[in-house]
N, C-alpha and C. Protein backbone atom coordinates (compact mmCIF):
# COMPACT_ATOMS: atom_id res chain seq x y z
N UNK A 1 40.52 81.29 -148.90
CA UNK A 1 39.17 81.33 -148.34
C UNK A 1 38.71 82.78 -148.27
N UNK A 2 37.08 82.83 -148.79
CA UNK A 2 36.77 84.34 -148.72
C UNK A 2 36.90 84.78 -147.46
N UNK A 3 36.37 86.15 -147.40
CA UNK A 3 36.38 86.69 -145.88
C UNK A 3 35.09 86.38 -145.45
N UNK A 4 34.36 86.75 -147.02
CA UNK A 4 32.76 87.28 -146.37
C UNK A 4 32.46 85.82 -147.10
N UNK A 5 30.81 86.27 -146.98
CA UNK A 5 29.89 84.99 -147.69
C UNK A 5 29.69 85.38 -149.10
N UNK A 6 29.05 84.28 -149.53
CA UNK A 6 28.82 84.37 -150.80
C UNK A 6 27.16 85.32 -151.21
N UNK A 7 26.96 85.95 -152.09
CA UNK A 7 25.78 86.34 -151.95
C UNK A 7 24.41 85.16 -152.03
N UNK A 8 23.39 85.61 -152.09
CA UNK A 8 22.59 86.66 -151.05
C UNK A 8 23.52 86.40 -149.78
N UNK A 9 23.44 87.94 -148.95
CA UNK A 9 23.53 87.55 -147.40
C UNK A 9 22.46 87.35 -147.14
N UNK A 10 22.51 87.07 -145.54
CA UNK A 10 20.78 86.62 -145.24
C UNK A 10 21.54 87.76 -143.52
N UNK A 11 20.72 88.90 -143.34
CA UNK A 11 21.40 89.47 -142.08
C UNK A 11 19.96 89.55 -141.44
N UNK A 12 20.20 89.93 -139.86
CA UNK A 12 19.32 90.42 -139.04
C UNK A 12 19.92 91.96 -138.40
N UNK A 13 19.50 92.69 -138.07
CA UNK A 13 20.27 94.68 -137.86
C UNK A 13 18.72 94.74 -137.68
N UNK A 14 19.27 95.53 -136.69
CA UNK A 14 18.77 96.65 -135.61
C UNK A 14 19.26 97.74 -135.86
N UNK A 15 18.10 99.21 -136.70
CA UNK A 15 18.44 99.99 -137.61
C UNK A 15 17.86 101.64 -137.34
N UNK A 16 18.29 102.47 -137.07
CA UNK A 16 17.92 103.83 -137.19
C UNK A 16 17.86 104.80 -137.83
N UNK A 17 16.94 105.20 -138.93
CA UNK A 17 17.09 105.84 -140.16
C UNK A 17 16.37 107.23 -139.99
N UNK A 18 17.01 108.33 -140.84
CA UNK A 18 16.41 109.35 -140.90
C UNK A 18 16.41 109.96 -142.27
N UNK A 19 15.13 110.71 -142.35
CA UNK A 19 14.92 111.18 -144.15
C UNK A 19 14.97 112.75 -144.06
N UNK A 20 16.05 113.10 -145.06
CA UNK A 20 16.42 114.12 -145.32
C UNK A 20 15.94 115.10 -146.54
N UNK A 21 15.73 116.38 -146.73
CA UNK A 21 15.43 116.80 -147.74
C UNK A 21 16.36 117.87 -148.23
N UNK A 22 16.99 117.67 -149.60
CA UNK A 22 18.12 118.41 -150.05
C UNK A 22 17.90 118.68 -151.70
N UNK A 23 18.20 119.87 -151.81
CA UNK A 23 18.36 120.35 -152.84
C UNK A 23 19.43 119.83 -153.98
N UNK A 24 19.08 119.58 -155.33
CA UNK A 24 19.72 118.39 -155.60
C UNK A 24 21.36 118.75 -156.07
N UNK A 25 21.50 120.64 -156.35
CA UNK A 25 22.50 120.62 -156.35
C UNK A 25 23.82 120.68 -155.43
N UNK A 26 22.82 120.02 -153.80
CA UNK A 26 23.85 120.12 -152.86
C UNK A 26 24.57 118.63 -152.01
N UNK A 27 23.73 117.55 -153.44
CA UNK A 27 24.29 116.20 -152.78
C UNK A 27 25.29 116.11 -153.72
N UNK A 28 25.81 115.11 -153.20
CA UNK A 28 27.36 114.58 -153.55
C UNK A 28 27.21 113.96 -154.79
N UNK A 29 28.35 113.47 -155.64
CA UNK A 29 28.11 113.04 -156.79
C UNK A 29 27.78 111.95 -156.70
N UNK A 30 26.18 111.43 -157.86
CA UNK A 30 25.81 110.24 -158.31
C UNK A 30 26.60 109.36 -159.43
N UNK A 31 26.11 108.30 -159.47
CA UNK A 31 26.90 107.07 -160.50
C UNK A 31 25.96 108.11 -161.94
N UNK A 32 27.13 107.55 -163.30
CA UNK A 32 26.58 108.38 -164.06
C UNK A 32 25.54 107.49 -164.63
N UNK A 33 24.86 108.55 -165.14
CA UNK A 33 23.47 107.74 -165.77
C UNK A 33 22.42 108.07 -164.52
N UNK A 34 22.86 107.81 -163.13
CA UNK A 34 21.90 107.97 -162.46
C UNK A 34 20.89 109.86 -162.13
N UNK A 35 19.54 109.47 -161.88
CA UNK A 35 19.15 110.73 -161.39
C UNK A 35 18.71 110.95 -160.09
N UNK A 36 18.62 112.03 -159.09
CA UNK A 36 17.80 111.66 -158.28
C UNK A 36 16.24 111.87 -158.30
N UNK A 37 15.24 111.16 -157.43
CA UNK A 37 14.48 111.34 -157.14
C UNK A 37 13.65 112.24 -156.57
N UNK A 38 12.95 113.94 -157.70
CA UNK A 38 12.83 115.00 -156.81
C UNK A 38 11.23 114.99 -156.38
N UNK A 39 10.93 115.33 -155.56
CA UNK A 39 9.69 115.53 -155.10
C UNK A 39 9.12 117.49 -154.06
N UNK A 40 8.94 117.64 -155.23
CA UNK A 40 9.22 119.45 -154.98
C UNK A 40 10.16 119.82 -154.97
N UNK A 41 10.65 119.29 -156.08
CA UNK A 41 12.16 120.16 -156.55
C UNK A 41 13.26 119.49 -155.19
N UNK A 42 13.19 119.08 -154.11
CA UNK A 42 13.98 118.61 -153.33
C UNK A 42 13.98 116.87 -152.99
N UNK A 43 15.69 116.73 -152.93
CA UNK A 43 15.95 114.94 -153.35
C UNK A 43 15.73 114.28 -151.53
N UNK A 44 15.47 112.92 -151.84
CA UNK A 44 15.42 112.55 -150.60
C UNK A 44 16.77 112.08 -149.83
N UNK A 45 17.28 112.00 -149.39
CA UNK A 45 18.70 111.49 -148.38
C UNK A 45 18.04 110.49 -147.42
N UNK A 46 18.51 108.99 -146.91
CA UNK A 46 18.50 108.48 -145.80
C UNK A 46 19.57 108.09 -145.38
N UNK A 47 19.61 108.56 -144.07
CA UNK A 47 21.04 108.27 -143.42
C UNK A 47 20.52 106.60 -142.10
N UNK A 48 21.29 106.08 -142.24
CA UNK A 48 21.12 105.10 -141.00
C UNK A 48 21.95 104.38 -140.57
N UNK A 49 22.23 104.01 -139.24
CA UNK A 49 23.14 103.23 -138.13
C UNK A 49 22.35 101.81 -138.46
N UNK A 50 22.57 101.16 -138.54
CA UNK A 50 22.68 99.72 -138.32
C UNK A 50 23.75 99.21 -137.29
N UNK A 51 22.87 98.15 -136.96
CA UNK A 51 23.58 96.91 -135.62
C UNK A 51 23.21 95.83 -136.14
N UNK A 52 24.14 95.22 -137.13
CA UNK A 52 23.88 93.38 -137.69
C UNK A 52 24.35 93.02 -136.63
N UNK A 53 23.34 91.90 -136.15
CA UNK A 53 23.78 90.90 -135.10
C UNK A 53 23.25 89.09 -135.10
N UNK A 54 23.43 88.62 -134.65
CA UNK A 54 23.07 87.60 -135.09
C UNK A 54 21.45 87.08 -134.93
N UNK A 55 21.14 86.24 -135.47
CA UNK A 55 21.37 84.98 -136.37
C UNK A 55 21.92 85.26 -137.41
N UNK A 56 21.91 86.73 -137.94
CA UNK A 56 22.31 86.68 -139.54
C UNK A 56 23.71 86.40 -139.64
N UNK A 57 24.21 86.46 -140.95
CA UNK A 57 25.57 85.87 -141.23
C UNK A 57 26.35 86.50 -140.99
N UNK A 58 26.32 87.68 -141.18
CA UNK A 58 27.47 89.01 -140.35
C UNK A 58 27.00 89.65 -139.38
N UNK A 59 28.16 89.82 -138.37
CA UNK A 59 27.80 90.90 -137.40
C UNK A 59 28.95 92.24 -137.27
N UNK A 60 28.37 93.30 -137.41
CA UNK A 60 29.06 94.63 -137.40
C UNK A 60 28.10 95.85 -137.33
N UNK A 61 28.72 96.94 -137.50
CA UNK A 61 27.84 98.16 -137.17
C UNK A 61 28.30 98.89 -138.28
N UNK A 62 27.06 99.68 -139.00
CA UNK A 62 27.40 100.60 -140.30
C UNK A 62 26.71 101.92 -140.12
N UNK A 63 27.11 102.93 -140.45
CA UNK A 63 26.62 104.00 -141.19
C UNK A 63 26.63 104.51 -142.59
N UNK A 64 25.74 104.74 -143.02
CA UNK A 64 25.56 105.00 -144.43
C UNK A 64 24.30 106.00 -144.75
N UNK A 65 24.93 106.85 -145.62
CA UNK A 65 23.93 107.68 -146.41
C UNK A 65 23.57 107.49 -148.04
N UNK A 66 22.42 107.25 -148.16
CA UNK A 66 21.98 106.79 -149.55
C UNK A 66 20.72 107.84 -150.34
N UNK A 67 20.52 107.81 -151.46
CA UNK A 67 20.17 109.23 -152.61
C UNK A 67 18.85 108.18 -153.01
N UNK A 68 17.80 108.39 -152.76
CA UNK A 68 16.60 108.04 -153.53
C UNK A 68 17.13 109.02 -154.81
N UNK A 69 16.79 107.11 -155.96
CA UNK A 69 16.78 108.10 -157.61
C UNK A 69 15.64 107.01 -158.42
N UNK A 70 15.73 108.22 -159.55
CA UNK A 70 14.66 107.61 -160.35
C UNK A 70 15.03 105.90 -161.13
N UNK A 71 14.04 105.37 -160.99
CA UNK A 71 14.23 104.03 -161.21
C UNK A 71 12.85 103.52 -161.67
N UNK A 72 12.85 102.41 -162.60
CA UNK A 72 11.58 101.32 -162.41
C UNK A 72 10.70 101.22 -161.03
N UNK A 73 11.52 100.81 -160.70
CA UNK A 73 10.97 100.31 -159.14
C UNK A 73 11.82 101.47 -158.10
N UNK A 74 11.04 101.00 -156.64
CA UNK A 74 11.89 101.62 -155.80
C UNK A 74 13.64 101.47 -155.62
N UNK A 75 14.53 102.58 -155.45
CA UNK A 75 15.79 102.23 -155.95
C UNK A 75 16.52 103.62 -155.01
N UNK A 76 17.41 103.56 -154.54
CA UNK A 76 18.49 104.31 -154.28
C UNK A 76 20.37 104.10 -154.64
N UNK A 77 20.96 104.93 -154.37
CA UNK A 77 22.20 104.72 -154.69
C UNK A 77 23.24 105.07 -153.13
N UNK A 78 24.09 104.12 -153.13
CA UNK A 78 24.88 104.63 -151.32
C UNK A 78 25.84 105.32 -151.79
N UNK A 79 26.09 106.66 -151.31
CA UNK A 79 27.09 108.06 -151.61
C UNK A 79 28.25 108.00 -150.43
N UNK A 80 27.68 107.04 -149.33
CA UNK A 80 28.52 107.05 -148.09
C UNK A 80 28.29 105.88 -147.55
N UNK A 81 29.38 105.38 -147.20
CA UNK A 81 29.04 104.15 -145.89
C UNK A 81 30.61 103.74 -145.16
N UNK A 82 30.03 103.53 -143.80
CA UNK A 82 31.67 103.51 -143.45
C UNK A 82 30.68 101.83 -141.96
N UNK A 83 31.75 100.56 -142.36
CA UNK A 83 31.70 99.63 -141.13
C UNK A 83 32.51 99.46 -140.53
N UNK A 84 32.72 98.56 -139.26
CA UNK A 84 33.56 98.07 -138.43
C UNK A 84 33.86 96.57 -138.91
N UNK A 85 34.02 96.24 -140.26
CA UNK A 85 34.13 94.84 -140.08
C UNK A 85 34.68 94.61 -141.80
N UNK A 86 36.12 94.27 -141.70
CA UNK A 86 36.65 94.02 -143.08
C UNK A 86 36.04 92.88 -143.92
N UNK A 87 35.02 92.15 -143.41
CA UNK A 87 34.73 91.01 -144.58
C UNK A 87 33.63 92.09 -144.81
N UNK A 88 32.73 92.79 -144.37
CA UNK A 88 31.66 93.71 -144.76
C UNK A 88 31.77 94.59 -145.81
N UNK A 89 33.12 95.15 -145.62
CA UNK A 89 33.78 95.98 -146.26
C UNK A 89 34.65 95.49 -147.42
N UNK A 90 34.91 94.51 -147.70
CA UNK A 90 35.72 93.64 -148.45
C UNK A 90 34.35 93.21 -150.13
N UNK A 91 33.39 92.65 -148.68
CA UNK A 91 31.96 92.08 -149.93
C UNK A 91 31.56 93.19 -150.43
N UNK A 92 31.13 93.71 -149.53
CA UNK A 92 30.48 94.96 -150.21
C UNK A 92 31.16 95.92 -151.37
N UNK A 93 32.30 95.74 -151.39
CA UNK A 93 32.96 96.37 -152.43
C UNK A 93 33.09 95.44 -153.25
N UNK A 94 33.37 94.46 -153.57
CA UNK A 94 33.71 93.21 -154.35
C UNK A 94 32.21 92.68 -155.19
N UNK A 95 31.23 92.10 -154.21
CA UNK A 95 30.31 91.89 -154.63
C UNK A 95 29.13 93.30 -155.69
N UNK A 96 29.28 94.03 -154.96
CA UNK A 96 27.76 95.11 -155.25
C UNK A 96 28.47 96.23 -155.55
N UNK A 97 29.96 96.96 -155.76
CA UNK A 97 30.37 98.28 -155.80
C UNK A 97 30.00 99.41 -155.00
N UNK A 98 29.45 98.82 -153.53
CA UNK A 98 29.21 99.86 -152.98
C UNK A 98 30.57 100.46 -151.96
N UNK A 99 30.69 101.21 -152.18
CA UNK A 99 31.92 102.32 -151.69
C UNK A 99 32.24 102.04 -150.11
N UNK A 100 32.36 100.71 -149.35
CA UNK A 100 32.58 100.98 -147.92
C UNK A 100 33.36 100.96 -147.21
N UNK A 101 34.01 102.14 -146.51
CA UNK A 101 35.14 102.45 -145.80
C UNK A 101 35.20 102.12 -144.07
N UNK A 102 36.40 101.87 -143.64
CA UNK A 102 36.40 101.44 -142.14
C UNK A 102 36.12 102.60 -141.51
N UNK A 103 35.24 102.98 -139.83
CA UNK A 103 35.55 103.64 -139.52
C UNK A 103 35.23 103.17 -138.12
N UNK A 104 35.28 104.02 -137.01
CA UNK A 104 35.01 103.66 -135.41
C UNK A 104 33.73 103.82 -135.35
N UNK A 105 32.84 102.90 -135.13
CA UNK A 105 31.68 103.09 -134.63
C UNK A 105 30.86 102.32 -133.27
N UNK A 106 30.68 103.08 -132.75
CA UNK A 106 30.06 102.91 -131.05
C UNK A 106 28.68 103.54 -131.18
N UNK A 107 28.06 102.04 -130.35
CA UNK A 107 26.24 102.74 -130.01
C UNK A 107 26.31 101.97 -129.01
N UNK A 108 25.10 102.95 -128.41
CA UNK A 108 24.97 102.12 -126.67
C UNK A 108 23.35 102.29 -126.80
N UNK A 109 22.35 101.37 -126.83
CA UNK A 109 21.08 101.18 -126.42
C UNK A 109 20.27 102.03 -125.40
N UNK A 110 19.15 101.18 -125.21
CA UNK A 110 18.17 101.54 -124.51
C UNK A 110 17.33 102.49 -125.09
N UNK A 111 16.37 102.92 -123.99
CA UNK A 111 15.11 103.90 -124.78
C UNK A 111 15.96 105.01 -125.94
N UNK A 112 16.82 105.39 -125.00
CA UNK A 112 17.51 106.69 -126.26
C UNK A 112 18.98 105.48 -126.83
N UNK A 113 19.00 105.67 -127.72
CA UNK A 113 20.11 105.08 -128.68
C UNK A 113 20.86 106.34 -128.92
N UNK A 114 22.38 106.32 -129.03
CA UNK A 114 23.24 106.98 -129.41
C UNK A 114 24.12 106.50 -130.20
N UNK A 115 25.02 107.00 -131.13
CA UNK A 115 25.76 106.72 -132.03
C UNK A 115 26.94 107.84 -132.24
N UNK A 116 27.90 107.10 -132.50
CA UNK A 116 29.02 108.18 -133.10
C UNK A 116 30.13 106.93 -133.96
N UNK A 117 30.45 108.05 -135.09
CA UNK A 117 31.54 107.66 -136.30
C UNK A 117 32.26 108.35 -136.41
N UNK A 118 33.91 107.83 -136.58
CA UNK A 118 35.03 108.30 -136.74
C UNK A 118 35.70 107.90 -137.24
N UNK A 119 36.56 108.23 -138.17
CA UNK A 119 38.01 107.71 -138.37
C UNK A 119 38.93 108.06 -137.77
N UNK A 120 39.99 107.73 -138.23
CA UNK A 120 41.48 108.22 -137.45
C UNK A 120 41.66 109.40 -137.91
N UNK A 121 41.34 110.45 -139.26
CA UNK A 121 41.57 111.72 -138.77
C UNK A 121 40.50 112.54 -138.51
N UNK A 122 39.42 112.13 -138.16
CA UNK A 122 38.14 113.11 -137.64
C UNK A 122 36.66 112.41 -137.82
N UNK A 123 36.11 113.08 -136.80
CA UNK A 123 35.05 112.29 -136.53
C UNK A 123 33.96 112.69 -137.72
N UNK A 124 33.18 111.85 -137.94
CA UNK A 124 32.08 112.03 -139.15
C UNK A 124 30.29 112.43 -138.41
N UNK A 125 30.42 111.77 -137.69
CA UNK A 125 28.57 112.09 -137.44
C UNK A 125 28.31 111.62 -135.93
N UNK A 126 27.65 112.20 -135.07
CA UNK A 126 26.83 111.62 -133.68
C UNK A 126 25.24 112.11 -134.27
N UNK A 127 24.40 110.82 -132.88
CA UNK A 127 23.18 110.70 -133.17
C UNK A 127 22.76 110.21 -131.98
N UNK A 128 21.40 110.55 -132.21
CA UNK A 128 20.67 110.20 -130.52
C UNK A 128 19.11 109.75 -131.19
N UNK A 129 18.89 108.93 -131.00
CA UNK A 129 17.50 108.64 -131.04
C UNK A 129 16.31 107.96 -130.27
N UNK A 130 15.27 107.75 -130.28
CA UNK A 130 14.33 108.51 -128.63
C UNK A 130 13.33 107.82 -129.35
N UNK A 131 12.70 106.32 -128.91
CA UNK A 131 11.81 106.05 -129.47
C UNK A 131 10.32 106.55 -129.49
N UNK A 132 9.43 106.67 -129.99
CA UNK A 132 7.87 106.66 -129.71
C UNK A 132 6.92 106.27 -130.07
N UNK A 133 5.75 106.48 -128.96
CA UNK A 133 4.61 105.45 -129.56
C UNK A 133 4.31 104.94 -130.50
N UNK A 134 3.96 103.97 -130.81
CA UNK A 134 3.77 103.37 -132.11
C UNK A 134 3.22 102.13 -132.14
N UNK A 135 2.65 101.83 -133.29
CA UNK A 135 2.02 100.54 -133.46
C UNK A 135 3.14 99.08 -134.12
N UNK A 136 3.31 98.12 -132.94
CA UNK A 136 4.17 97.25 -133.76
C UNK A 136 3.47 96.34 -134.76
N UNK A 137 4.17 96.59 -136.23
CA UNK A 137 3.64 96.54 -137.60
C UNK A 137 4.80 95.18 -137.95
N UNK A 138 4.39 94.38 -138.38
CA UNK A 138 5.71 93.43 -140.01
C UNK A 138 5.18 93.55 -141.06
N UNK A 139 6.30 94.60 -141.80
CA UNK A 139 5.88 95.04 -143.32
C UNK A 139 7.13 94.10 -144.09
N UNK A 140 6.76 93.51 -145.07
CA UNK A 140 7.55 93.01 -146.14
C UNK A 140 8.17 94.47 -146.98
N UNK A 141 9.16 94.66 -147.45
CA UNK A 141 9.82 95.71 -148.53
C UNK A 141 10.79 94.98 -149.82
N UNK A 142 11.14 95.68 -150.40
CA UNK A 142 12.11 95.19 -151.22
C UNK A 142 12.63 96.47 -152.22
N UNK A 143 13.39 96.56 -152.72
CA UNK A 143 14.36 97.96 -153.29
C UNK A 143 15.60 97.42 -153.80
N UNK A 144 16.04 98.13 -154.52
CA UNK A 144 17.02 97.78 -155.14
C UNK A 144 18.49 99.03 -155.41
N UNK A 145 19.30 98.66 -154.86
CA UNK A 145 20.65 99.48 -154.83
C UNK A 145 21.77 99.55 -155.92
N UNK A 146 21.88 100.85 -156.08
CA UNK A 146 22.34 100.84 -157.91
C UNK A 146 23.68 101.31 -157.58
N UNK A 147 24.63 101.23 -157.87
CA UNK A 147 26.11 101.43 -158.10
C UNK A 147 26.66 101.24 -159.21
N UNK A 148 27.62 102.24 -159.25
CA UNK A 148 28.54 102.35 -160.68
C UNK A 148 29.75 101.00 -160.76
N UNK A 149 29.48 100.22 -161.78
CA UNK A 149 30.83 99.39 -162.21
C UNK A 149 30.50 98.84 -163.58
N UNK A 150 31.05 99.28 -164.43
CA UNK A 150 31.08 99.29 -165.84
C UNK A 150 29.47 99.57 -166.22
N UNK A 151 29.19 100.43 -165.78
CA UNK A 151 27.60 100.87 -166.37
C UNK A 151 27.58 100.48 -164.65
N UNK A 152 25.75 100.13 -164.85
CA UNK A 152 25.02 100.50 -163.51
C UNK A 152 24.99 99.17 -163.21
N UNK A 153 25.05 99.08 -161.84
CA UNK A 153 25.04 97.35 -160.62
C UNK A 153 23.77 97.90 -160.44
N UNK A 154 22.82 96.56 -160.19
CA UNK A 154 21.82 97.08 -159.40
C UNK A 154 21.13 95.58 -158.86
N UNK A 155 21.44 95.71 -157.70
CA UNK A 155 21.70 94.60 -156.58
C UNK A 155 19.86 94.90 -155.91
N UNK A 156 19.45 93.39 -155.95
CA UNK A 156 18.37 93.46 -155.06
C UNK A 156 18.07 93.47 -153.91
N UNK A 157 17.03 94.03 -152.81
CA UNK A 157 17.33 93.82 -151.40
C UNK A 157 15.75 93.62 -151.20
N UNK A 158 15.39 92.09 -150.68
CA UNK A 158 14.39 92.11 -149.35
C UNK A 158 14.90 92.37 -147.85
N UNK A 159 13.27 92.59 -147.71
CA UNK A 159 13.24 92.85 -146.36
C UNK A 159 11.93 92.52 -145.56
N UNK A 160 12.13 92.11 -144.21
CA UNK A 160 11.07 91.92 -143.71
C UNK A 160 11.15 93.28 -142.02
N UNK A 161 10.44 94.60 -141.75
CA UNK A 161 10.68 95.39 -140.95
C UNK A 161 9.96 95.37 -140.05
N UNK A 162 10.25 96.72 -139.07
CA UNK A 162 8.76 96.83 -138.42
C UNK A 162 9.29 98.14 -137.54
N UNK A 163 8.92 99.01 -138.43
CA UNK A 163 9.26 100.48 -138.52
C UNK A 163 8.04 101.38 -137.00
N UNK A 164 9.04 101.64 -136.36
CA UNK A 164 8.57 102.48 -135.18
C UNK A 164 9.02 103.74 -135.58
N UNK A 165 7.63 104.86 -135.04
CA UNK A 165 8.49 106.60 -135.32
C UNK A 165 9.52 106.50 -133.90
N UNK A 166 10.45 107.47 -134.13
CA UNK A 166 11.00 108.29 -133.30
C UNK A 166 11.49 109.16 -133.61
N UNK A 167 12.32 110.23 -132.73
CA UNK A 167 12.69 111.29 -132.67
C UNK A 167 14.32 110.90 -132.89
N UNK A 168 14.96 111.98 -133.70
CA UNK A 168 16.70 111.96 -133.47
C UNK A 168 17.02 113.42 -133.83
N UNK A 169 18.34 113.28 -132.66
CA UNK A 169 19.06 114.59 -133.01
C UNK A 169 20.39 114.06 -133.72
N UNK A 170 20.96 114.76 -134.82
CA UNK A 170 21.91 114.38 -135.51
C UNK A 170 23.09 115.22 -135.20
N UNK A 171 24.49 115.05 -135.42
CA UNK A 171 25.44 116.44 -135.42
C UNK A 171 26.30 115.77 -136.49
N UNK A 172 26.91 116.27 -137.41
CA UNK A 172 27.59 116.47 -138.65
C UNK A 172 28.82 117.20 -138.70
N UNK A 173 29.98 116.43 -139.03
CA UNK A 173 31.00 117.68 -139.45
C UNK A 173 30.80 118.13 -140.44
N UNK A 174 30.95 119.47 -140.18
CA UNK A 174 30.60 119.89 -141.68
C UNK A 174 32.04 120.05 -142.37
N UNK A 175 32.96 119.59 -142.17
CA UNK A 175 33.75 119.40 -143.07
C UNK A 175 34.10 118.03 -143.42
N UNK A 176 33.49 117.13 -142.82
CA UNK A 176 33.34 115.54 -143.15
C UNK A 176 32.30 115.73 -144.54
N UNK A 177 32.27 114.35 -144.89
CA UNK A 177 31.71 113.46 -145.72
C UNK A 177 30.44 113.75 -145.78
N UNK A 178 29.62 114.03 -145.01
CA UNK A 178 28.60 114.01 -144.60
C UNK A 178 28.40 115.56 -144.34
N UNK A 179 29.08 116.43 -144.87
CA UNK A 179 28.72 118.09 -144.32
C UNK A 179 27.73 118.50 -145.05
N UNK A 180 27.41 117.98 -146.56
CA UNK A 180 26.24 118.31 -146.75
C UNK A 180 25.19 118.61 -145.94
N UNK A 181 24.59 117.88 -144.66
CA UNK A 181 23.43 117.40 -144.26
C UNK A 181 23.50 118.29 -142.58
N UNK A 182 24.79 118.69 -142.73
CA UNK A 182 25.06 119.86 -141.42
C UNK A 182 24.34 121.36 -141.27
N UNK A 183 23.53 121.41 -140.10
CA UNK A 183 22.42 121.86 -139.82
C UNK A 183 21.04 121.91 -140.45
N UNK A 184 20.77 121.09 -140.47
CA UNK A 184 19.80 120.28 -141.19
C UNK A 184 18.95 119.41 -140.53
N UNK A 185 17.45 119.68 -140.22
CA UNK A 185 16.71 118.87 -139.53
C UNK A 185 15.88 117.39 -140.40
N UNK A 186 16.13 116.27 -139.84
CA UNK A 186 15.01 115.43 -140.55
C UNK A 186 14.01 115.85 -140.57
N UNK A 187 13.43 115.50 -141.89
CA UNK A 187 11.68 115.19 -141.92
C UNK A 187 11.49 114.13 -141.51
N UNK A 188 11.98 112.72 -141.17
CA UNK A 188 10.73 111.98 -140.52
C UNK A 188 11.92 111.14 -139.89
N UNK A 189 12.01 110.53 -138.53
CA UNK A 189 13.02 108.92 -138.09
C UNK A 189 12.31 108.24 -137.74
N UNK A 190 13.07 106.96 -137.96
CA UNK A 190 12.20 105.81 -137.62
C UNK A 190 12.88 104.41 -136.59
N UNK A 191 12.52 103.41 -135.96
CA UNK A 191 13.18 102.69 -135.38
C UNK A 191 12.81 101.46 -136.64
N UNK A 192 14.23 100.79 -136.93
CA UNK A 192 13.36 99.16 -137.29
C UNK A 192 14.24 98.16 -136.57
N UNK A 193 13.31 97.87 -135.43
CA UNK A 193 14.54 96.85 -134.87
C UNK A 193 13.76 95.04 -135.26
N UNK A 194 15.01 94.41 -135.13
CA UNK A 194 14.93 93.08 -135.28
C UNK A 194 14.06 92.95 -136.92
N UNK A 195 15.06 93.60 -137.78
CA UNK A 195 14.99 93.79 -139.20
C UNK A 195 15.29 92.61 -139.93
N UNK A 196 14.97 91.98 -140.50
CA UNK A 196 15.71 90.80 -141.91
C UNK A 196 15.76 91.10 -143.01
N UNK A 197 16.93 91.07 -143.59
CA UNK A 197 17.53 91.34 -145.01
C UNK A 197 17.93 90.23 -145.87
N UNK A 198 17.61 90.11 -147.37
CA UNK A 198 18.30 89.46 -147.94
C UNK A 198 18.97 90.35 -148.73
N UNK A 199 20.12 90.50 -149.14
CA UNK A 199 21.03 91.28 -149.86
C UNK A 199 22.16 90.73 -150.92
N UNK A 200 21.29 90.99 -152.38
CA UNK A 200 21.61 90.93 -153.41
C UNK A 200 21.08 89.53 -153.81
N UNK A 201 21.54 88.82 -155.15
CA UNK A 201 21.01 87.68 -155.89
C UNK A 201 21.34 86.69 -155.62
């Protein structure tokens, strides 16, 4: 018996994202073939915490950083992702080739949200985020996530959101995974809570 489901998942996550701007020779390596996406010479990065919880079919907590690249359509590639939940981590590698590793992750709610990731030999990233005013919006999206396995995967994703600004402070090891992005302010965060995903075909 599998661990996980079969694709599409169908999830619900409660999600905190922030957009980064990096110079392209200072992100991590892409799948080959792929490019990134520059917009004044600098690539975009989004990093985000997710909280799948139910109704959807999995529940766990992820962090992941993903590379807007050039594509047909809207498209990125995930350079990082680490969950708390081996069927997550099991599909996600099995199904779509995306790279996801176990690690400790704890968030505690309310107006300010906090976050921190770790493994067993060092911690990877804390985060604080601080909602604000905003207009509650339901935007439909859809994008598509490209990974390397024998040439390029490229897995579809709806979505149904409803993207609030806020504020976050991030901290980074900079000798983690993620040191690229150490001292480094976002350009823009956002809240999307009570998010729906379909993920992949």
């Amino acid at each position: 018996m599998s661990l996980y489901p079969p694709q599409p998942w169908n999830l619900t996550a409660d999600a905190r994202v922030s957009v980064w701007r990096v110079p392209p020779s200072q992100l991590p390596a892409l799948p080959d073939g792929v490019s990134p996406l520059l917009v004044a010479g600098q690539a975009s990065v989004f990093t985000a915490w997710i909280d799948y919880t139910p109704p959807g079919q999995l529940s766990y907590h992820e962090l992941l950083a993903a590379v807007s690249i050039k594509a047909r359509r809207v498209s990125c590639t995930i350079t990082e992702i680490w969950v708390d939940s081996e069927a997550s981590l099991a599909g996600g590698r099995e199904l779509w080739a995306i790279p996801k590793d176990l690690a400790a992750l704890d968030f505690t709610g309310g107006r300010t949200f906090t976050a921190t990731a770790a493994t067993a030999d060092d911690w990877i990233a804390t985060a604080a985020f601080t909602r604000r005013a905003g207009l509650p919006l339901r935007l439909p999206t859809s994008f598509e996530v490209v990974q390397e396995r024998d040439g390029l995967l490229r897995t579809p994703v709806g979505a149904k959101i409803s993207p609030r600004p806020a504020s976050a402070d991030w901290s980074f090891n900079p000798e983690g995974p993620l040191g690229y992005l150490a001292g480094r302010r976002p350009v823009a965060s956002l809240e999307l809570p009570s998010s729906t995903l379909r993920f992949g075909a």
